[in-house]
C-alpha atoms as a PDB file:
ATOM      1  CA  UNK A   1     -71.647 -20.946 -76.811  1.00  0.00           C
ATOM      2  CA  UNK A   2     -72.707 -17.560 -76.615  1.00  0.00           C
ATOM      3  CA  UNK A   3     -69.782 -15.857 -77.158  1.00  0.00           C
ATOM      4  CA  UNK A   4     -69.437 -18.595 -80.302  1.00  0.00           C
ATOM      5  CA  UNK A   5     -72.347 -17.280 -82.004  1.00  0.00           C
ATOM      6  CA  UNK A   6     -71.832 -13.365 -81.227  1.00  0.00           C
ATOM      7  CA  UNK A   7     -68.630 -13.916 -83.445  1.00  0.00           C
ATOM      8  CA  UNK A   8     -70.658 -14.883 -86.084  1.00  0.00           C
ATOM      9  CA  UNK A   9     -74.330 -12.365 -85.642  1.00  0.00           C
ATOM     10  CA  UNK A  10     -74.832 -11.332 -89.282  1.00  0.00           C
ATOM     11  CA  UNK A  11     -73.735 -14.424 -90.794  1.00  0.00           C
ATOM     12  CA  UNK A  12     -75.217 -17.414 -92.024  1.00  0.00           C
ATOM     13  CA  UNK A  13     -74.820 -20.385 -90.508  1.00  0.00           C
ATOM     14  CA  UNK A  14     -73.636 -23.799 -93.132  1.00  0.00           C
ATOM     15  CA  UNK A  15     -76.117 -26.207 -92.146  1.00  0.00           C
ATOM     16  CA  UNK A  16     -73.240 -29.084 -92.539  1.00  0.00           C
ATOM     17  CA  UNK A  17     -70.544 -27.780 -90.439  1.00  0.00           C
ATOM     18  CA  UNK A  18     -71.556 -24.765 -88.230  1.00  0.00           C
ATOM     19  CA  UNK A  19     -74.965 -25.909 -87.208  1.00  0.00           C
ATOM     20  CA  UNK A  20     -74.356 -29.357 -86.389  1.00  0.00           C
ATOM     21  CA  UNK A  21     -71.151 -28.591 -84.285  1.00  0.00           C
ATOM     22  CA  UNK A  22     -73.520 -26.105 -82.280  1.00  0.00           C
ATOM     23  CA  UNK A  23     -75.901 -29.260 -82.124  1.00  0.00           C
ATOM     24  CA  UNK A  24     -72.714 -31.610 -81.115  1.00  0.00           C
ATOM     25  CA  UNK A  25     -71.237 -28.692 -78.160  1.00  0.00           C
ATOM     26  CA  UNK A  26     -75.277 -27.907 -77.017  1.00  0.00           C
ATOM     27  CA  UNK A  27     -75.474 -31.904 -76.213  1.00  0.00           C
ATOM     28  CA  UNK A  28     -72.353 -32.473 -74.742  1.00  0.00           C
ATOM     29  CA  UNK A  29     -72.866 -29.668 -72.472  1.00  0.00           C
ATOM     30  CA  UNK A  30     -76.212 -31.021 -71.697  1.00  0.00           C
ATOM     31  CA  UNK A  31     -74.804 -34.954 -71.076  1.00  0.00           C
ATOM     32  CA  UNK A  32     -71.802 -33.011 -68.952  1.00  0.00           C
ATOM     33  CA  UNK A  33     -74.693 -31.450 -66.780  1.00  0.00           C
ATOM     34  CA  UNK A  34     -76.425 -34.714 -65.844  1.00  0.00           C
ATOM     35  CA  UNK A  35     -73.308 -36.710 -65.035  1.00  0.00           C
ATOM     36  CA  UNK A  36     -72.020 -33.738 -63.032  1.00  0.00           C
ATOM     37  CA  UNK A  37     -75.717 -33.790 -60.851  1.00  0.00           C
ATOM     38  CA  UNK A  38     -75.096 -37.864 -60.421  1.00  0.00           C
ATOM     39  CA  UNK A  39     -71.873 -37.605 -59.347  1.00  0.00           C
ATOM     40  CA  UNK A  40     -72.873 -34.771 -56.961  1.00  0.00           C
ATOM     41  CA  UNK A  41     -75.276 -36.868 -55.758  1.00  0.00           C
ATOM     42  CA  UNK A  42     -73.393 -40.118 -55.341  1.00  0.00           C
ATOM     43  CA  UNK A  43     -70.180 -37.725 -53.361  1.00  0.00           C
ATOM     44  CA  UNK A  44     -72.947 -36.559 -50.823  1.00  0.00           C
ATOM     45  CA  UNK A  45     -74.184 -39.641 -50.142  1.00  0.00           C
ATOM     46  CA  UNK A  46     -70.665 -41.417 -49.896  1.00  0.00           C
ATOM     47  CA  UNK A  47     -69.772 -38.329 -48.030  1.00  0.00           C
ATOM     48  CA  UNK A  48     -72.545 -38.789 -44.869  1.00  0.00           C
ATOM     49  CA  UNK A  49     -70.893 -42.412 -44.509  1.00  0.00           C
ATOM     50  CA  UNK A  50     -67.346 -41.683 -44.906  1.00  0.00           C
ATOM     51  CA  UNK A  51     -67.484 -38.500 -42.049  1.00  0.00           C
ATOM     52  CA  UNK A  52     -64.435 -37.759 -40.119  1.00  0.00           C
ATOM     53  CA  UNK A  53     -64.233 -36.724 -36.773  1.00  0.00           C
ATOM     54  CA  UNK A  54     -63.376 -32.630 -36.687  1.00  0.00           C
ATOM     55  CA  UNK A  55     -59.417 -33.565 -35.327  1.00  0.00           C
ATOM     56  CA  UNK A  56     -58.579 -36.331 -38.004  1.00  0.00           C
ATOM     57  CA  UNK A  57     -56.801 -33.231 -39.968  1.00  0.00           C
ATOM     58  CA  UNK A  58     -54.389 -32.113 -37.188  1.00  0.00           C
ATOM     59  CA  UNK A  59     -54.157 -35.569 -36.273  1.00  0.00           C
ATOM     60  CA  UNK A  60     -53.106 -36.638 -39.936  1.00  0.00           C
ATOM     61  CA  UNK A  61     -50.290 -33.484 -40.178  1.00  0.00           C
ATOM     62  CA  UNK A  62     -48.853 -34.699 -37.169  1.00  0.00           C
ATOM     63  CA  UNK A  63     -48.629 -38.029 -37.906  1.00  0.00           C
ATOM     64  CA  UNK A  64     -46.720 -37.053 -41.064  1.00  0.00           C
ATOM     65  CA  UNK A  65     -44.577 -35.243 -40.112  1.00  0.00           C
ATOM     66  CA  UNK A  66     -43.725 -37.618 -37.509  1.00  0.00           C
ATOM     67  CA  UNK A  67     -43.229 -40.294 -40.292  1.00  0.00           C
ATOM     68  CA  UNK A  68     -40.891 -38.138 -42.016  1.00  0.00           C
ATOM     69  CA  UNK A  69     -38.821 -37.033 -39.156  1.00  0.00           C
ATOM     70  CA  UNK A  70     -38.402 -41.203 -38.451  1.00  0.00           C
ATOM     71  CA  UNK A  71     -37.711 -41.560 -42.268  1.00  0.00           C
ATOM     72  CA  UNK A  72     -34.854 -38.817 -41.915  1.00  0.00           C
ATOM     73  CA  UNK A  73     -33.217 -40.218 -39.110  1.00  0.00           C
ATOM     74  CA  UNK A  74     -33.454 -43.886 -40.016  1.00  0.00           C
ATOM     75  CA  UNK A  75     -31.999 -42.418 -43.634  1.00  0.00           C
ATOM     76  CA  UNK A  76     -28.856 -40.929 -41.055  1.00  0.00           C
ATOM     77  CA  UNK A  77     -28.320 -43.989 -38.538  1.00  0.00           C
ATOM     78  CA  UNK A  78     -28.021 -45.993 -42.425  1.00  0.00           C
ATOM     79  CA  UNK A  79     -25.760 -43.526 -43.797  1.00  0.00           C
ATOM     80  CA  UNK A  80     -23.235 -43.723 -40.534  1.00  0.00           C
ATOM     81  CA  UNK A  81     -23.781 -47.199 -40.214  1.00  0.00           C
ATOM     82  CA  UNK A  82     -22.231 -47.819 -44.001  1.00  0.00           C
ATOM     83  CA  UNK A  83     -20.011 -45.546 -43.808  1.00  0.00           C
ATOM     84  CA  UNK A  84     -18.485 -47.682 -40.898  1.00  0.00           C
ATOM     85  CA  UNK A  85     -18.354 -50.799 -42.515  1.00  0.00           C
END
């Protein structure tokens, strides 16, 4: 907003247009600002219920990957197995 109105320093501002779009930007900023500090609030207090223990990361990678090496070699024993019939 700043930078909006250096652009125009020496200029008069049209009451219609100019002024009442700074109005229009100077709220929404303002209504962005509270529902930004609600939804803080609501993520920290979701976040001290939903904690996860330090290893659920590590745990989570590996687990993946396992997944994927299963879905890779199921996708193989398939392939063989219609290529035989």
């Amino acid at each position: 907003m700043r930078l909006n109105l250096e652009d125009r320093k020496g200029r008069r501002l049209s009451l219609d247009i100019e002024i009442n779009h700074y109005m229009r930007v100077a709220k929404a900023i303002r209504l962005t600002i509270a529902l930004q500090e609600k939804v803080d609030k609501v993520y920290l207090e979701i976040g001290q219920v939903l904690t996860f223990p330090s290893n659920f990361l590590p745990w989570f990678f590996f687990l993946w990957r396992y997944a994927n090496f299963l879905n890779a070699l199921l996708t193989r024993k398939l392939q063989k197995f219609d290529k035989v019939q």
